[in-house]
N, C-alpha and C. Protein backbone atom coordinates (compact mmCIF):
# COMPACT_ATOMS: atom_id res chain seq x y z
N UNK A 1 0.85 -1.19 0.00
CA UNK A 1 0.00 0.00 0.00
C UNK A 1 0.88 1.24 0.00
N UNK A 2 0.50 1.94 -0.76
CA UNK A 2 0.98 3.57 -0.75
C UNK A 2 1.03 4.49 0.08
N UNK A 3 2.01 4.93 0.75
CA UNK A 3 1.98 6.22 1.94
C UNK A 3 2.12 7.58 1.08
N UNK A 4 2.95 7.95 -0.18
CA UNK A 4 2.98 8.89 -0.34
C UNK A 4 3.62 8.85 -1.92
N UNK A 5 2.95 9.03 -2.91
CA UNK A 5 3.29 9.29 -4.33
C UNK A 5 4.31 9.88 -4.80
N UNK A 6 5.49 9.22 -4.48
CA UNK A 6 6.59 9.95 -4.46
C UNK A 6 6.70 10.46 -6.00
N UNK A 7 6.32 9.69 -7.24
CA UNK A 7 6.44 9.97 -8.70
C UNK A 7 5.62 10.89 -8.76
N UNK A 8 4.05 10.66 -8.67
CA UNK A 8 3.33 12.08 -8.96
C UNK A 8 3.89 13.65 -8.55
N UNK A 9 4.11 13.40 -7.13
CA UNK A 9 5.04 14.54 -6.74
C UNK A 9 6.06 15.00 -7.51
N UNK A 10 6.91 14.31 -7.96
CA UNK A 10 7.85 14.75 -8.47
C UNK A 10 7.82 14.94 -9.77
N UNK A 11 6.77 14.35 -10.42
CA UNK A 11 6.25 15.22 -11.63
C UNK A 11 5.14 16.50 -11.59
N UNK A 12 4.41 16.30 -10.05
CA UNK A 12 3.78 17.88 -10.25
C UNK A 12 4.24 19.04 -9.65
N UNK A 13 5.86 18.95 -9.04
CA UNK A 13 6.46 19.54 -8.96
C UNK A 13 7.58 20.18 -9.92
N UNK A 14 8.42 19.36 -10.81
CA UNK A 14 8.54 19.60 -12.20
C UNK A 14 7.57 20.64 -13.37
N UNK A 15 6.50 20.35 -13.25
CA UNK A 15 5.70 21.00 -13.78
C UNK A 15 4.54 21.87 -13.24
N UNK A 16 4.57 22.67 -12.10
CA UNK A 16 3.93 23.69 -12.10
C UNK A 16 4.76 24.63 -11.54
N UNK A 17 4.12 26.00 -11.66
CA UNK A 17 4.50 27.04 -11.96
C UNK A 17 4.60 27.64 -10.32
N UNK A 18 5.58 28.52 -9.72
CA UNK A 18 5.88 29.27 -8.68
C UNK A 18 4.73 29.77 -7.91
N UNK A 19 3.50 29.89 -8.90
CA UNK A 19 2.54 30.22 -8.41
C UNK A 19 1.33 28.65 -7.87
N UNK A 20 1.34 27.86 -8.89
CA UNK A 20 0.69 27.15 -8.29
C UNK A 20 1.46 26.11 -7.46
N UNK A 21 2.86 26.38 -7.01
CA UNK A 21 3.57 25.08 -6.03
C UNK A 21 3.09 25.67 -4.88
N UNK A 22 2.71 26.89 -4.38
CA UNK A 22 2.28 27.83 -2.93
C UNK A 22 0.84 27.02 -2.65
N UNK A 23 -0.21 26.59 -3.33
CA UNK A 23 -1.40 25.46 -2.85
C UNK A 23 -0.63 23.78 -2.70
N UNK A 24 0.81 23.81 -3.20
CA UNK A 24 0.78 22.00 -2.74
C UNK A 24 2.06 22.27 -1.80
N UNK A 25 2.21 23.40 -1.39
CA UNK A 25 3.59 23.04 0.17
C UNK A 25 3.11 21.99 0.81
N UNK A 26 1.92 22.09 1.29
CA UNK A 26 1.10 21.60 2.87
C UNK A 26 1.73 19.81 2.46
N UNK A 27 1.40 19.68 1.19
CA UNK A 27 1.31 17.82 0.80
C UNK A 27 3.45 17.15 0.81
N UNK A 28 4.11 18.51 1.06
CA UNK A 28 5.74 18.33 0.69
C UNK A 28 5.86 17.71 1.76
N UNK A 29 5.61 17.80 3.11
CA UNK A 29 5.88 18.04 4.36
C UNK A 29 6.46 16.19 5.06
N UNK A 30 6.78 15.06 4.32
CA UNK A 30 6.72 13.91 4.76
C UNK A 30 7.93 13.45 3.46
N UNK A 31 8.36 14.47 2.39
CA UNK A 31 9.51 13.91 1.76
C UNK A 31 10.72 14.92 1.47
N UNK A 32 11.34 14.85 0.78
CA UNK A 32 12.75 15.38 0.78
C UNK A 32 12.74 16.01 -0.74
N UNK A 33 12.82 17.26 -0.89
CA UNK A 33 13.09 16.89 -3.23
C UNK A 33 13.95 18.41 -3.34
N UNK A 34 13.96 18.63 -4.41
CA UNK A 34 14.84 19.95 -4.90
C UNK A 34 14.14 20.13 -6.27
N UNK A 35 14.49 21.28 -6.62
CA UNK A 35 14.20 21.60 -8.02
C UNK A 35 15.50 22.07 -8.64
N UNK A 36 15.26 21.86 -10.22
CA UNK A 36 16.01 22.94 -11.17
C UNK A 36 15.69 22.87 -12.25
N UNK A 37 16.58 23.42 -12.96
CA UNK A 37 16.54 23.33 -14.58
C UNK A 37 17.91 22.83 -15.52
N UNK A 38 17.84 22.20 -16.71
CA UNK A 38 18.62 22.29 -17.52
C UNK A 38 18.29 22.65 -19.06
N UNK A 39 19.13 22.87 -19.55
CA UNK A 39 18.98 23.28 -20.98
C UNK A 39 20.10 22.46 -21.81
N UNK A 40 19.93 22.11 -22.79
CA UNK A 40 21.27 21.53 -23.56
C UNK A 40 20.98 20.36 -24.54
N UNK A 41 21.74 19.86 -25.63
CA UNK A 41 21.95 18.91 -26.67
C UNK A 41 22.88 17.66 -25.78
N UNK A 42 22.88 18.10 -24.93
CA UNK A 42 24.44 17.07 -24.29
C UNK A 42 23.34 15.85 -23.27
N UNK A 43 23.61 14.89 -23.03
CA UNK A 43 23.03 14.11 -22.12
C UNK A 43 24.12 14.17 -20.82
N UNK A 44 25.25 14.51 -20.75
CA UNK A 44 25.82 13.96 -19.57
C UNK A 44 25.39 15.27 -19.29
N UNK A 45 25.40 16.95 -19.87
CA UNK A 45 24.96 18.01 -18.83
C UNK A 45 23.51 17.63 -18.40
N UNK A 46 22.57 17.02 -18.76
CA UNK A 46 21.68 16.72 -17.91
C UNK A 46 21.85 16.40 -16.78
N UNK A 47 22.48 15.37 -17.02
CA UNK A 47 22.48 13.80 -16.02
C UNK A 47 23.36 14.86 -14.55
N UNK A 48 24.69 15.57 -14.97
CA UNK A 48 25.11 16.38 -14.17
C UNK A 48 24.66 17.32 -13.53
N UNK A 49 23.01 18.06 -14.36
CA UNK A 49 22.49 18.91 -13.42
C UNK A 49 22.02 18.31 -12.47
N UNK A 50 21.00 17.12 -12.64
CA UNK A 50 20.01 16.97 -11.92
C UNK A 50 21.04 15.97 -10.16
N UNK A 51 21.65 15.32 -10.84
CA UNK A 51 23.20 14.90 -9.76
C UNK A 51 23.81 16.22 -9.04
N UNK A 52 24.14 17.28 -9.24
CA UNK A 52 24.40 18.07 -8.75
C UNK A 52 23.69 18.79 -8.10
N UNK A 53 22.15 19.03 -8.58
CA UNK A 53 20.90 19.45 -7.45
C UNK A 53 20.78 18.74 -6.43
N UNK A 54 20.75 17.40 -6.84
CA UNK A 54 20.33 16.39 -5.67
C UNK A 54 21.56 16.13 -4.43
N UNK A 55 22.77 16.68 -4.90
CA UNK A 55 23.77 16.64 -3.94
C UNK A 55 24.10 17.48 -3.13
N UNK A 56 23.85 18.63 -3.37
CA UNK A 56 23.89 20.24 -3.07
C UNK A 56 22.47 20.38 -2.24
N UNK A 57 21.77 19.87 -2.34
CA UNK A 57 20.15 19.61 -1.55
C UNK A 57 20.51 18.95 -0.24
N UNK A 58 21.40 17.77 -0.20
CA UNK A 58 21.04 16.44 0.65
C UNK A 58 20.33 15.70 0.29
N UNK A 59 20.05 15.34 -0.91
CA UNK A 59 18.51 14.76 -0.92
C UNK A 59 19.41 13.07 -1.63
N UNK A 60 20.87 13.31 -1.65
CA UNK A 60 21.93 11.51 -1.49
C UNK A 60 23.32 12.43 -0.67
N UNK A 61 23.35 10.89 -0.36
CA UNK A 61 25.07 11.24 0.29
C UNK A 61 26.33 10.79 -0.78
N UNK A 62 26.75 11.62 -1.38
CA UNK A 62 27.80 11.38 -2.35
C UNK A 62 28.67 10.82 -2.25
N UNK A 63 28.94 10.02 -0.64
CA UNK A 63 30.33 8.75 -0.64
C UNK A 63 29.48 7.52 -0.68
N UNK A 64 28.25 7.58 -0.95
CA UNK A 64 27.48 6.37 -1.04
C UNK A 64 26.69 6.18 -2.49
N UNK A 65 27.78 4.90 -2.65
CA UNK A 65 27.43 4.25 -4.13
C UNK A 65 26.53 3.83 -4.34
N UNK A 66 25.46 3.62 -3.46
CA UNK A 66 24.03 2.96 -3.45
C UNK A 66 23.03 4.39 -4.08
N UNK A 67 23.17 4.96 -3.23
CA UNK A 67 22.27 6.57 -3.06
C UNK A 67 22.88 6.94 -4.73
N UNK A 68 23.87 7.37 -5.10
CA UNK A 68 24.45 7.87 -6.27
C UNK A 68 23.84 6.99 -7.71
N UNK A 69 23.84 5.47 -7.52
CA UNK A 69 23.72 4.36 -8.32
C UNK A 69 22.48 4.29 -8.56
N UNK A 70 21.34 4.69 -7.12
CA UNK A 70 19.92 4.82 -7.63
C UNK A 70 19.67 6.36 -8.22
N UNK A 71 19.73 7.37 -8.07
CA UNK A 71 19.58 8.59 -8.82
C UNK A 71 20.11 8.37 -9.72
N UNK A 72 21.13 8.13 -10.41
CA UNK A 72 21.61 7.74 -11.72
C UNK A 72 20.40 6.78 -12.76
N UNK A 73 20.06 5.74 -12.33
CA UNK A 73 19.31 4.95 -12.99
C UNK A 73 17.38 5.54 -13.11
N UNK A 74 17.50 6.44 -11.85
CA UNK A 74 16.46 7.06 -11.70
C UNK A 74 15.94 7.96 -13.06
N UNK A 75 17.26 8.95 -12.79
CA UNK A 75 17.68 10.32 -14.09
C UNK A 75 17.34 9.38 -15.82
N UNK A 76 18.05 8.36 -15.68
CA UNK A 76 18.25 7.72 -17.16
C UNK A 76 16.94 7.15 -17.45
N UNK A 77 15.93 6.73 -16.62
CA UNK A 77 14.96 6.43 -16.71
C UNK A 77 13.69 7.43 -17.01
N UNK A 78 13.80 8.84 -16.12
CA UNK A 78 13.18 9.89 -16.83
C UNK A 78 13.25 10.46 -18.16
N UNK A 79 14.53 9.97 -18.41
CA UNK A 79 15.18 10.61 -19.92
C UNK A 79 14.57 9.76 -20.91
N UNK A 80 13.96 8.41 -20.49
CA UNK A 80 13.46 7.67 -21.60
C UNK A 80 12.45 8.09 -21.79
N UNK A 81 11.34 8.76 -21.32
CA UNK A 81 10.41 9.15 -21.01
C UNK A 81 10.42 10.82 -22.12
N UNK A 82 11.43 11.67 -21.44
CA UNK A 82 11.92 12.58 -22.55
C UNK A 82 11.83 12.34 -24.01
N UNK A 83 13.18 11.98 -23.92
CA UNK A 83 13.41 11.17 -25.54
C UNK A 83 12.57 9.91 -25.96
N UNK A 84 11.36 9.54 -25.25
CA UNK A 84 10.31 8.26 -25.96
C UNK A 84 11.30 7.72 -26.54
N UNK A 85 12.44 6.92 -25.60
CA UNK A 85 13.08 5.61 -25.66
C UNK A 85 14.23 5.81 -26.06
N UNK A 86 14.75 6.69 -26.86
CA UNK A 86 15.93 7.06 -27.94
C UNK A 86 16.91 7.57 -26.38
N UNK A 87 17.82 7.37 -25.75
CA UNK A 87 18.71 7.76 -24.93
C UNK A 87 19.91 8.66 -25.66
N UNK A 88 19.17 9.85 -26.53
CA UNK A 88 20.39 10.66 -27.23
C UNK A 88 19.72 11.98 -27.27
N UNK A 89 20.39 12.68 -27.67
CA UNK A 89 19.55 14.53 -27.52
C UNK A 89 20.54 14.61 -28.76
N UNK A 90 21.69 15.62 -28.34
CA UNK A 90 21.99 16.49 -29.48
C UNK A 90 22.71 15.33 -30.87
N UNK A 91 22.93 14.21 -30.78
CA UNK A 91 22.91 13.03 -31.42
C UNK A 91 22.42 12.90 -32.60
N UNK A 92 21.44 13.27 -32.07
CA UNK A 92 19.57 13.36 -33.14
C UNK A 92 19.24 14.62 -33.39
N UNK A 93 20.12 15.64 -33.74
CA UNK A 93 19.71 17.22 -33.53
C UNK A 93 19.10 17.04 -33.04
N UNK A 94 18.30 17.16 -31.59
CA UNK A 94 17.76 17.17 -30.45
C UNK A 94 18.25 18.09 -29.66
N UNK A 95 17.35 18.98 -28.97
CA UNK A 95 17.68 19.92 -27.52
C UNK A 95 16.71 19.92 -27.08
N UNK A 96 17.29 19.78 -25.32
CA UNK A 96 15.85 20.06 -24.42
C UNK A 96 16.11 20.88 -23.34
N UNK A 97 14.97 21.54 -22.73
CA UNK A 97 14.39 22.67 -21.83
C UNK A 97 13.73 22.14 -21.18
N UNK A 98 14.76 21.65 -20.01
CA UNK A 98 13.61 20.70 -19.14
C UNK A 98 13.33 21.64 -17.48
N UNK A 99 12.52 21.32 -16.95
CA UNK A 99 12.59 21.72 -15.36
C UNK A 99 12.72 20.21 -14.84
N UNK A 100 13.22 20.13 -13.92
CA UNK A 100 13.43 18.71 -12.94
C UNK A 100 13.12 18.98 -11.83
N UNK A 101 12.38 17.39 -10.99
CA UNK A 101 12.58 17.94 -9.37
C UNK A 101 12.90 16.26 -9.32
N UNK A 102 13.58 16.30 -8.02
CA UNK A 102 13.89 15.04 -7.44
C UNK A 102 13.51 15.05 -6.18
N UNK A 103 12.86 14.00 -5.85
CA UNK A 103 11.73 13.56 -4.82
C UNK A 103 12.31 12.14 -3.92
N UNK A 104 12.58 12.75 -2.26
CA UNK A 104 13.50 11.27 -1.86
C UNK A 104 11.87 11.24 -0.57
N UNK A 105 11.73 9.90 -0.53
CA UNK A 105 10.95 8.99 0.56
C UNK A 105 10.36 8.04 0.60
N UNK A 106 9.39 8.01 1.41
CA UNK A 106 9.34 6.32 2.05
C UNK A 106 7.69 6.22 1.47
N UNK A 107 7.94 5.50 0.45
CA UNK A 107 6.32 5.78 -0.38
C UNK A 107 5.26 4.47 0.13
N UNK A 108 5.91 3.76 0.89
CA UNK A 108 5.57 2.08 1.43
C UNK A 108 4.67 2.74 2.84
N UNK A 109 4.20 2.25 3.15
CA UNK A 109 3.97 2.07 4.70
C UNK A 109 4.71 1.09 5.83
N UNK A 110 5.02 0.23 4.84
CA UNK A 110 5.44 -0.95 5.87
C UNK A 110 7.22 -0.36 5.44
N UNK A 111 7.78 0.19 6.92
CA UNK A 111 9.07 0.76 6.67
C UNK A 111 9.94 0.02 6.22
N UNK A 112 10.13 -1.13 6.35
CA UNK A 112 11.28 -2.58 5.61
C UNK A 112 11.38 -1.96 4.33
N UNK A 113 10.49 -1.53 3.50
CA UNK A 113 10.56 -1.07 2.02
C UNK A 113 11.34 0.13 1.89
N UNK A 114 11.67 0.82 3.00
CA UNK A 114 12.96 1.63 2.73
C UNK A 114 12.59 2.95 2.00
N UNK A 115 13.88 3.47 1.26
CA UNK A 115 13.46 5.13 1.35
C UNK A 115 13.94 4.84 -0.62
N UNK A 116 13.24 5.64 -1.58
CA UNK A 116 13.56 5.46 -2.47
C UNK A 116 13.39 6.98 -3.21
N UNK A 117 13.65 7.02 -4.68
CA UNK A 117 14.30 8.22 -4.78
C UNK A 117 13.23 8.35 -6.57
N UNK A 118 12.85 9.60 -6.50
CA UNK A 118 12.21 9.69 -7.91
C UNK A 118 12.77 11.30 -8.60
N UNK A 119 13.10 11.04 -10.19
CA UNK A 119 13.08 11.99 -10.86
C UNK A 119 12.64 12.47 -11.99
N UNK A 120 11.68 13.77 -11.81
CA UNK A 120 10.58 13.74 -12.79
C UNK A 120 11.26 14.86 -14.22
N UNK A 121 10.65 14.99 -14.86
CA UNK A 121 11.29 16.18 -15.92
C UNK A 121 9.75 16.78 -16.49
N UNK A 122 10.02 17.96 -16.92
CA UNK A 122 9.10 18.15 -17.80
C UNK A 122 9.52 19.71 -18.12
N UNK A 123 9.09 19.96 -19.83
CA UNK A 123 9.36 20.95 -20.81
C UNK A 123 9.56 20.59 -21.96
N UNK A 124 10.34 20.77 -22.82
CA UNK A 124 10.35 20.35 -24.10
C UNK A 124 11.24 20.08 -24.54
N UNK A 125 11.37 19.66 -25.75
CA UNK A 125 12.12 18.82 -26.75
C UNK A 125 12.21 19.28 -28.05
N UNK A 126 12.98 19.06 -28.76
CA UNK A 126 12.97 19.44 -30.53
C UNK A 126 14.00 19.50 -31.59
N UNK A 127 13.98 20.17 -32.33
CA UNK A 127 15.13 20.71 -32.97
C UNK A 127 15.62 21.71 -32.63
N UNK A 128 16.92 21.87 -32.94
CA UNK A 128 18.21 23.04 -32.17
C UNK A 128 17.27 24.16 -32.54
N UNK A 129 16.04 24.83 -33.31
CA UNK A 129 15.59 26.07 -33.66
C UNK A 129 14.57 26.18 -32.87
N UNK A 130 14.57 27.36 -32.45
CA UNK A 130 13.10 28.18 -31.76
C UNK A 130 11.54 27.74 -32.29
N UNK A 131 10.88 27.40 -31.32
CA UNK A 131 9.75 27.10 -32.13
C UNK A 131 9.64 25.82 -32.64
N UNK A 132 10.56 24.95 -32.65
CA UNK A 132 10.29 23.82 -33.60
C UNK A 132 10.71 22.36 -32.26
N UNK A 133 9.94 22.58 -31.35
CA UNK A 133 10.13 22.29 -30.07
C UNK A 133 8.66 21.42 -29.84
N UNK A 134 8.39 20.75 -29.13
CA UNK A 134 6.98 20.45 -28.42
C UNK A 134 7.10 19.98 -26.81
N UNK A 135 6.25 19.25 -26.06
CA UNK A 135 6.28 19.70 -24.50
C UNK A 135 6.63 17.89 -24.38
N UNK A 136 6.89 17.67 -23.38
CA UNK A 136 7.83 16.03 -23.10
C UNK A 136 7.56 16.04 -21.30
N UNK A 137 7.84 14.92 -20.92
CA UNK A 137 7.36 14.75 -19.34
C UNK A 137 7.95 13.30 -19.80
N UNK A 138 8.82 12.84 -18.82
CA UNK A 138 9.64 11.62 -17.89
C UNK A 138 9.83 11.26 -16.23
N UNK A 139 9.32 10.14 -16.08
CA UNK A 139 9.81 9.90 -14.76
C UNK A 139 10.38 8.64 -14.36
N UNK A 140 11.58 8.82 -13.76
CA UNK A 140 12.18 7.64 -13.32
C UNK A 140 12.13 7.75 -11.44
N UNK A 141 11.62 6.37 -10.99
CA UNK A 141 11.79 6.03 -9.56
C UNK A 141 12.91 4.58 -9.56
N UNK A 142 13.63 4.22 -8.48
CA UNK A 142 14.57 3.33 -8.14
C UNK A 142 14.68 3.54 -6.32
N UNK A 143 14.65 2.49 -5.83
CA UNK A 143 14.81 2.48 -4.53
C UNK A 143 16.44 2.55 -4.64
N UNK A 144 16.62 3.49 -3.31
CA UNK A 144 18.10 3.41 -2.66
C UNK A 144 18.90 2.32 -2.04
């Protein structure tokens, strides 16, 4: 059974706006997440923003290969979601404008199931030109 939607969260945090995250504080209050953004053709500057939010947060401990190993597989898993399966951006003349949030807790009730880690994306995708873009949403979860 479900204690707390750690994926939805972290995709409706990804995707709403400064104004409407001030009606969902009250529901934050039982997990851990961060926000940001990236922009770029490159996959490892992704993979490096959203690793570098989540480290700079607390939200993993960076001498732990477990914590690092699940956000990693987490990130690559949202990206499939991005790229609908293709694991390449500027590859494929591809660029994306994503917002990210990463979402750490205990989505189980029964605590044995441990603390696990989700990362959502959402913005767009396209060709390197203005305008020739459309809107994309990924989420990857992996227990720690």
């Amino acid at each position: 059974m479900s204690k707390i939607a750690i994926g939805k969260t972290a995709v409706l945090l990804a995707s709403f706006t400064e104004e409407e995250m001030t009606f969902f504080q009250d529901t934050l209050k039982d997990v851990s997440y961060c926000l940001g953004k990236v922009g770029s053709m490159n996959m490892q500057k992704v993979i490096s923003a959203v690793e570098t939010a989540a480290k700079r947060h607390g939200l993993i401990q960076p001498n732990l290969y477990r914590e690092t190993h699940a956000l990693y597989h987490a990130i690559m898993e949202g990206m499939e979601g991005v790229t609908r399966g293709h694991l390449s951006i500027g590859e494929m003349s591809r660029t994306v404008g994503l917002r990210f949030a990463v979402v750490r807790g205990t989505p189980y009730t029964d605590e044995d199931e441990g603390e696990w880690i989700a990362v959502a994306f959402y913005g767009t995708i396209g060709a390197p030109v203005k305008g020739s873009e459309h809107e994309t949403v990924g989420l990857g979860i992996n227990h720690i």
